[in-house]
N, C-alpha and C. Protein backbone atom coordinates (compact mmCIF):
# COMPACT_ATOMS: atom_id res chain seq x y z
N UNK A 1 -62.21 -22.44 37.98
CA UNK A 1 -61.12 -22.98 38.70
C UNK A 1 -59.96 -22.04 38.81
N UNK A 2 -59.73 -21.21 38.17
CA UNK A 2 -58.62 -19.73 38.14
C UNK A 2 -57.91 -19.97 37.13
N UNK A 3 -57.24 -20.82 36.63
CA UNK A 3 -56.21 -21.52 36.19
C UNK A 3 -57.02 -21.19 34.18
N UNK A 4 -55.92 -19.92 34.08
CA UNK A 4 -56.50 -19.20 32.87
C UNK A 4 -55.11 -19.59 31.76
N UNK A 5 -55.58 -19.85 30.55
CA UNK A 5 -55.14 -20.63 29.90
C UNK A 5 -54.21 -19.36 28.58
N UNK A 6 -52.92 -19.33 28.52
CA UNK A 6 -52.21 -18.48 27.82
C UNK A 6 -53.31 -18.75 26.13
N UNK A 7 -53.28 -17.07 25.52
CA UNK A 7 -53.77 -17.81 24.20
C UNK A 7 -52.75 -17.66 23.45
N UNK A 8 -52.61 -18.44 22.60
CA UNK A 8 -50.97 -18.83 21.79
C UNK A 8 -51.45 -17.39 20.75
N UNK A 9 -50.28 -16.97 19.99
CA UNK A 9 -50.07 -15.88 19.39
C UNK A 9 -50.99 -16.67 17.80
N UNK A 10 -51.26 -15.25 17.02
CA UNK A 10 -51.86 -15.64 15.67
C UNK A 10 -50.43 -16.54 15.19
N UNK A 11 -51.01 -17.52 14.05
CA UNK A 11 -50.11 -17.95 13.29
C UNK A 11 -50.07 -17.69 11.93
N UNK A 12 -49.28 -18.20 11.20
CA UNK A 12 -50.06 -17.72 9.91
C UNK A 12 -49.02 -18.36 8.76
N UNK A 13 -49.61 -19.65 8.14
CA UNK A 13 -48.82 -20.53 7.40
C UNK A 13 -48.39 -20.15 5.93
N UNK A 14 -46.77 -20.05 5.95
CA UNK A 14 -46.37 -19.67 4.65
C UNK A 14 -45.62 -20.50 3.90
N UNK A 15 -46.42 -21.12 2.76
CA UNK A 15 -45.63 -22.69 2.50
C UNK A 15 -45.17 -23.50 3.51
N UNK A 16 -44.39 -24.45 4.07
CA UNK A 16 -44.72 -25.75 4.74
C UNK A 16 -44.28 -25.54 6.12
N UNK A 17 -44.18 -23.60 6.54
CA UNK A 17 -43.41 -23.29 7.61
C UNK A 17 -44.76 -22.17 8.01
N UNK A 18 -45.16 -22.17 9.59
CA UNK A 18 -45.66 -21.68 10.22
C UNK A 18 -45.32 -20.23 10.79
N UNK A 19 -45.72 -18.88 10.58
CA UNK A 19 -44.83 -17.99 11.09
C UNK A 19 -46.18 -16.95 12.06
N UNK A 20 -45.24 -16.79 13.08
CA UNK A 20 -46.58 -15.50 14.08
C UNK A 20 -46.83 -14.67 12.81
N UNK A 21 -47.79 -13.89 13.15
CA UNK A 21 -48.39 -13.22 12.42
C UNK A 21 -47.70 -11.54 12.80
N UNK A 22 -46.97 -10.65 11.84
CA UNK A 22 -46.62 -9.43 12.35
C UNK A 22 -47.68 -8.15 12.32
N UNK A 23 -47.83 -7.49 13.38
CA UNK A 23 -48.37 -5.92 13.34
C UNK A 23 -48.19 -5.27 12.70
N UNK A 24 -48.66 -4.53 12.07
CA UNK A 24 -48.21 -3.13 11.41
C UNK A 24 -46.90 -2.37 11.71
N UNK A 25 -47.34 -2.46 13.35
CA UNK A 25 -46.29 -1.24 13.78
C UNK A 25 -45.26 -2.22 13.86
N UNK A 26 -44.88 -3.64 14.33
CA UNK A 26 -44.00 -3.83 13.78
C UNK A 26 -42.67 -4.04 12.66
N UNK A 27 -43.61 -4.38 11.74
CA UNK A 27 -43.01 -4.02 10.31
C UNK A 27 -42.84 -2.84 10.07
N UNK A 28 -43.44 -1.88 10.71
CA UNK A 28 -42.54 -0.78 9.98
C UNK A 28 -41.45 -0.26 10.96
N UNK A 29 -41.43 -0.49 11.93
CA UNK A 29 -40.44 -0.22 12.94
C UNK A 29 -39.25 -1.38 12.24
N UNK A 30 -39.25 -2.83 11.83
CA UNK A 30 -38.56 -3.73 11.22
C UNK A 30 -38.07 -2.58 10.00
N UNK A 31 -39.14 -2.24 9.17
CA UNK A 31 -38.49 -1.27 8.18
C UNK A 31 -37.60 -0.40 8.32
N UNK A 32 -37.90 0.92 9.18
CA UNK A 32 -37.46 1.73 9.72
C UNK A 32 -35.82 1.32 10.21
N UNK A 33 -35.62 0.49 11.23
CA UNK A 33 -34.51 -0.14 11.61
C UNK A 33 -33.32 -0.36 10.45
N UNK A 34 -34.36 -1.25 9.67
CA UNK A 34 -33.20 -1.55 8.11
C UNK A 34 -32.82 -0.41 7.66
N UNK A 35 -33.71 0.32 7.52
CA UNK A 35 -33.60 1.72 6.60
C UNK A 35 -32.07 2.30 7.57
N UNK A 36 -32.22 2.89 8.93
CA UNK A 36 -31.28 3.19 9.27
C UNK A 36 -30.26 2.80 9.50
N UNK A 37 -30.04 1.61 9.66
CA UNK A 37 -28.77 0.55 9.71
C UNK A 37 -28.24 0.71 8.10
N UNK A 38 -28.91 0.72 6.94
CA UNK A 38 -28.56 0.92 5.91
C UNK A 38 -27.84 2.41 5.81
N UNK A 39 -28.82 3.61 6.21
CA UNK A 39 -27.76 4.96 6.47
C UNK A 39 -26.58 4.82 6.90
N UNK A 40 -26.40 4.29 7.88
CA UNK A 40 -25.05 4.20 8.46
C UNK A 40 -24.10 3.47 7.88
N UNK A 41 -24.38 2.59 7.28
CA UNK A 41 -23.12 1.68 6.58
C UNK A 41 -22.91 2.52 5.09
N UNK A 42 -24.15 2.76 4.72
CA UNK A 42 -23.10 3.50 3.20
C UNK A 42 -22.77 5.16 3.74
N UNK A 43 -22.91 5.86 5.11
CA UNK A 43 -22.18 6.82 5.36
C UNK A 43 -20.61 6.78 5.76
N UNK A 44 -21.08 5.60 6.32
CA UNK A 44 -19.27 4.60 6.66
C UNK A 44 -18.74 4.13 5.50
N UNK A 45 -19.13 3.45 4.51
CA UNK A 45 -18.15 3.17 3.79
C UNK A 45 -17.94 4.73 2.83
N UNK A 46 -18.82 5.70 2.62
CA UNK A 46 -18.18 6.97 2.12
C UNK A 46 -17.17 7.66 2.75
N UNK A 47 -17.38 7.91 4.32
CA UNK A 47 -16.53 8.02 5.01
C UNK A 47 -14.89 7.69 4.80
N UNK A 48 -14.86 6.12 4.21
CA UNK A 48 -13.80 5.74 4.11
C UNK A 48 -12.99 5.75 3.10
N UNK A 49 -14.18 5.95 2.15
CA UNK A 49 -13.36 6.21 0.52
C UNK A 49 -12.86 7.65 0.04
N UNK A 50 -13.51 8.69 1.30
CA UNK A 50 -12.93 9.77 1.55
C UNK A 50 -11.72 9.84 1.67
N UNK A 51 -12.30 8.97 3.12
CA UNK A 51 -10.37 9.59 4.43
C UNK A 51 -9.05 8.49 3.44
N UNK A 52 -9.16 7.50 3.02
CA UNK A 52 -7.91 6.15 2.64
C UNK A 52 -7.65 7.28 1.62
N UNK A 53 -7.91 7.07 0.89
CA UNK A 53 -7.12 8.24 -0.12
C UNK A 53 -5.90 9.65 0.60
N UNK A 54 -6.93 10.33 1.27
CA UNK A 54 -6.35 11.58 1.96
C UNK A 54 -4.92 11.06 2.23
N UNK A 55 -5.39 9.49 3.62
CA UNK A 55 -4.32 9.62 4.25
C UNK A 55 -3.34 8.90 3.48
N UNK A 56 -3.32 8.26 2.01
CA UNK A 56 -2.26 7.53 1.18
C UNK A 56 -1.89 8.60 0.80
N UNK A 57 -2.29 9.91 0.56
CA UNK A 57 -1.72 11.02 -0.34
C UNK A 57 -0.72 12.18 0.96
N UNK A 58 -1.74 12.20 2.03
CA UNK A 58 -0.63 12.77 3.01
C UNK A 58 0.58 11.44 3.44
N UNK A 59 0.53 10.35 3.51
CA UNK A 59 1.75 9.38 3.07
C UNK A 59 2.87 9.38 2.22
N UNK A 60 2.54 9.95 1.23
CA UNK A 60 3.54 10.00 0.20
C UNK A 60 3.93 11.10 0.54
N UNK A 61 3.58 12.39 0.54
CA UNK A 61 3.55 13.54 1.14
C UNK A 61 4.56 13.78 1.88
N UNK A 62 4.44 13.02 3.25
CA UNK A 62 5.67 12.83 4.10
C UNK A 62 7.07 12.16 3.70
N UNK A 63 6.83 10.77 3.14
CA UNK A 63 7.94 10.19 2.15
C UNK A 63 8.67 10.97 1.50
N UNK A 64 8.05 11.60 0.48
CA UNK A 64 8.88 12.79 -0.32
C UNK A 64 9.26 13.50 0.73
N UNK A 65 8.57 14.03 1.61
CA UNK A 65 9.13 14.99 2.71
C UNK A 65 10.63 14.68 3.49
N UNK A 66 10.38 13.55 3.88
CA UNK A 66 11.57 13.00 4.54
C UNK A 66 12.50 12.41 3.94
N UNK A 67 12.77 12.40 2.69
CA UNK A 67 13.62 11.97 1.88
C UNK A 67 14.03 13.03 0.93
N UNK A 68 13.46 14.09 1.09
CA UNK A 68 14.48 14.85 0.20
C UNK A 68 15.68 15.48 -0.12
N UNK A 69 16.30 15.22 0.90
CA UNK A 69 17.80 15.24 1.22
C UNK A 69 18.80 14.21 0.37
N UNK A 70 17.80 13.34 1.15
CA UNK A 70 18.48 12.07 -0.17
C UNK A 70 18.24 12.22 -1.46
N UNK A 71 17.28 12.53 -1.91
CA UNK A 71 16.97 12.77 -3.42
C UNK A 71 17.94 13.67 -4.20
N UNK A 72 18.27 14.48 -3.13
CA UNK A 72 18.61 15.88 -4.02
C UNK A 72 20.65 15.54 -3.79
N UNK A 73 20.52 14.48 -2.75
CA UNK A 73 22.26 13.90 -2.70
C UNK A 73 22.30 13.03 -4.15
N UNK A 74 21.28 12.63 -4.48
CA UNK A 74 21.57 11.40 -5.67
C UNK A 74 21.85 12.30 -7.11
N UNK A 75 21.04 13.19 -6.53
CA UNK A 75 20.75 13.65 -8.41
C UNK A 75 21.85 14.87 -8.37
N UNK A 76 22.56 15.08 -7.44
CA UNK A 76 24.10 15.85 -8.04
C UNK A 76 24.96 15.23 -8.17
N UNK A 77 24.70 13.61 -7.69
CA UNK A 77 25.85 12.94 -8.12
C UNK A 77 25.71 12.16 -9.36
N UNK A 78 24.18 12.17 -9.96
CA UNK A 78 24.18 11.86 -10.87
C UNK A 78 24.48 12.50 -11.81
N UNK A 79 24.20 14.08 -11.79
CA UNK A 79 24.79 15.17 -12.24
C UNK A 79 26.33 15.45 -12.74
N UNK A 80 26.74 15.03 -11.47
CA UNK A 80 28.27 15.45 -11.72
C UNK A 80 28.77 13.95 -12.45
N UNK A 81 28.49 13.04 -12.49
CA UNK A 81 28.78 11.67 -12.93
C UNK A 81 28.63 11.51 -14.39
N UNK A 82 27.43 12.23 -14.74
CA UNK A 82 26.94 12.24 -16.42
C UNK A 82 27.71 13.64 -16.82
N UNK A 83 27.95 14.75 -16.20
CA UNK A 83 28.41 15.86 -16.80
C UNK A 83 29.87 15.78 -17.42
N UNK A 84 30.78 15.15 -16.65
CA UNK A 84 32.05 15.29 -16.88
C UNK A 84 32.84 13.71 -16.59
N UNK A 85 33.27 13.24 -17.84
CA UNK A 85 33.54 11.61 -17.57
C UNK A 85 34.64 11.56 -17.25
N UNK A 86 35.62 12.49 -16.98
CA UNK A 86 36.89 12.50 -16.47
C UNK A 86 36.06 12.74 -14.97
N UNK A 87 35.58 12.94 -14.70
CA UNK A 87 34.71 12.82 -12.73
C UNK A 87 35.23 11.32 -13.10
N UNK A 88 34.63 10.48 -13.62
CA UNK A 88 34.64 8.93 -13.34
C UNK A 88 35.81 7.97 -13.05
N UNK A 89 36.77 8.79 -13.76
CA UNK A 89 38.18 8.63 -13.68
C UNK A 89 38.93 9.08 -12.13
N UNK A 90 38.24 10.08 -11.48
CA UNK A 90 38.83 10.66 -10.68
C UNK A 90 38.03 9.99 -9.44
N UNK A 91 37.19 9.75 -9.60
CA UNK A 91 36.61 9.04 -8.65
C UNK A 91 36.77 7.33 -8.34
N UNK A 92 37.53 7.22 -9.58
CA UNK A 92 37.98 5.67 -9.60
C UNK A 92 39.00 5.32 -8.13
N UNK A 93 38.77 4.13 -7.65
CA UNK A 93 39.52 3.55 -6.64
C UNK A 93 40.73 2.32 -7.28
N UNK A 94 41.41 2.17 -7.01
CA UNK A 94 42.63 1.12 -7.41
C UNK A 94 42.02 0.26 -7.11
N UNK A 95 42.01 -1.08 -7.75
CA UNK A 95 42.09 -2.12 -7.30
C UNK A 95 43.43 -3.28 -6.84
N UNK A 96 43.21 -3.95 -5.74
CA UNK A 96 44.70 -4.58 -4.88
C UNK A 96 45.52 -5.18 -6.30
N UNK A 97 45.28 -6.37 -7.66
CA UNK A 97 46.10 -5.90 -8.48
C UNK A 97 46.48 -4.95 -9.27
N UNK A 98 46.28 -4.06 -9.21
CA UNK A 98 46.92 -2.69 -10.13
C UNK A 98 46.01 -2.38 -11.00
N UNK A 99 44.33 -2.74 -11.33
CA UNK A 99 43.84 -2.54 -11.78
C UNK A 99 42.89 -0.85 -11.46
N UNK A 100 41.84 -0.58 -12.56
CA UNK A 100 40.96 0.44 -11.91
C UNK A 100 39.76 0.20 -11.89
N UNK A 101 38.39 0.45 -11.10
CA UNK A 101 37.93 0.13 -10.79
C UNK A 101 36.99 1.23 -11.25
N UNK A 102 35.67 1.44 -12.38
CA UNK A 102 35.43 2.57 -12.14
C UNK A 102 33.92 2.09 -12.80
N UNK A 103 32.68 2.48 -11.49
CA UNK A 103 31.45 2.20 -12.04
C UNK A 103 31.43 0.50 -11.83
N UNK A 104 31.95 0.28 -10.86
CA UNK A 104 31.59 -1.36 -10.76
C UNK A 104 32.70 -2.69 -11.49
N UNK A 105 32.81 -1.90 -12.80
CA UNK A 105 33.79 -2.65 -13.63
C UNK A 105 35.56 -2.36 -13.57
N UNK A 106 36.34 -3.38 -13.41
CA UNK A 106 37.59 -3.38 -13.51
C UNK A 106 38.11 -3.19 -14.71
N UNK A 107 39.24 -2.39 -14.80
CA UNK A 107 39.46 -1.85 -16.31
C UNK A 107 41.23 -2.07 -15.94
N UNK A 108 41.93 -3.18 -16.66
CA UNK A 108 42.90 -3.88 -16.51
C UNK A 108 43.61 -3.42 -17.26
N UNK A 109 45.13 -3.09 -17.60
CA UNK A 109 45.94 -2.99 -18.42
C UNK A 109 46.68 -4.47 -18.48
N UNK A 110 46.08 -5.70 -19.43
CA UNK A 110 47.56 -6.84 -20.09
C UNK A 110 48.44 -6.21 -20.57
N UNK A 111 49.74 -6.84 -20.20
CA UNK A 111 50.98 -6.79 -20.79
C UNK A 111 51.19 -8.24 -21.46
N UNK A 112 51.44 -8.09 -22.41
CA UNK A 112 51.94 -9.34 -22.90
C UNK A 112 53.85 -9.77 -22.36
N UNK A 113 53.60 -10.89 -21.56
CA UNK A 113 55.09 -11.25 -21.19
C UNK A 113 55.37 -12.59 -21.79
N UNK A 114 56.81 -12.34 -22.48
CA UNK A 114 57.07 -13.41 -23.26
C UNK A 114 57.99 -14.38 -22.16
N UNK A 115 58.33 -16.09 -22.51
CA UNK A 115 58.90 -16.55 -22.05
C UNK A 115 60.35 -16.23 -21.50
N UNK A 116 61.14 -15.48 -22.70
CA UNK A 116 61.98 -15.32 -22.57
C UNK A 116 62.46 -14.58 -22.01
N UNK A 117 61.92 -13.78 -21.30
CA UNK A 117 62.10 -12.14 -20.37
C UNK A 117 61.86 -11.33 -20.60
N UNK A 118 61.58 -11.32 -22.07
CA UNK A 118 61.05 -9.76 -22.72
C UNK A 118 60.07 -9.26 -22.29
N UNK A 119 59.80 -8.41 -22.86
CA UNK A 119 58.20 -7.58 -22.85
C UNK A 119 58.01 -7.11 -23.63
């Protein structure tokens, strides 16, 4: 009659689940595949444990780079600040009551004033 009938693929039952049956050359081409998909991901993640480092270390690199102006403004004034404590004095600002102001802290002269007008 013509009418030719597909033949269904091997099967091949593995515990309560039915699976086609694989070729040779498939499985190892399946192998092969893993194998290289596996190359590539641990060349990538070496790749990366390479370069993150590099570029955190050329990071800092630049930081220090671009800040050393500032660094080197702090540490003569820390210099001149610890060397000579009359600097601290001289660098003191008044404060609006008549106080001085030196390093954050106000440094007050009391007078004791008595009722009576004295001093």
């Amino acid at each position: 009659m013509g009418i030719e009938q597909e033949t269904p693929p091997k099967m091949q039952q593995i515990g309560n689940r039915i699976h086609p049956v694989k070729s040779v050359l498939g499985t190892a081409l399946a192998i092969g595949t893993i194998g290289i998909l596996l190359t590539f991901g641990f060349m990538f993640a070496l790749a990366l444990l390479l370069i993150i480092p590099i570029l955190g270390v050329a990071g800092y690199a630049a930081l220090r780079w671009k800040t050393r102006a500032i660094r080197r403004q702090m540490k003569q004034q820390m210099g001149h600040a610890a060397g000579n404590p009359a600097d601290a004095y001289q660098n003191a600002s008044i404060d609006r009551d008549g106080g001085t102001v030196i390093e954050g802290e106000v440094i007050r002269e009391e007078r004791d004033v008595r009722h009576d007008g004295h001093q």
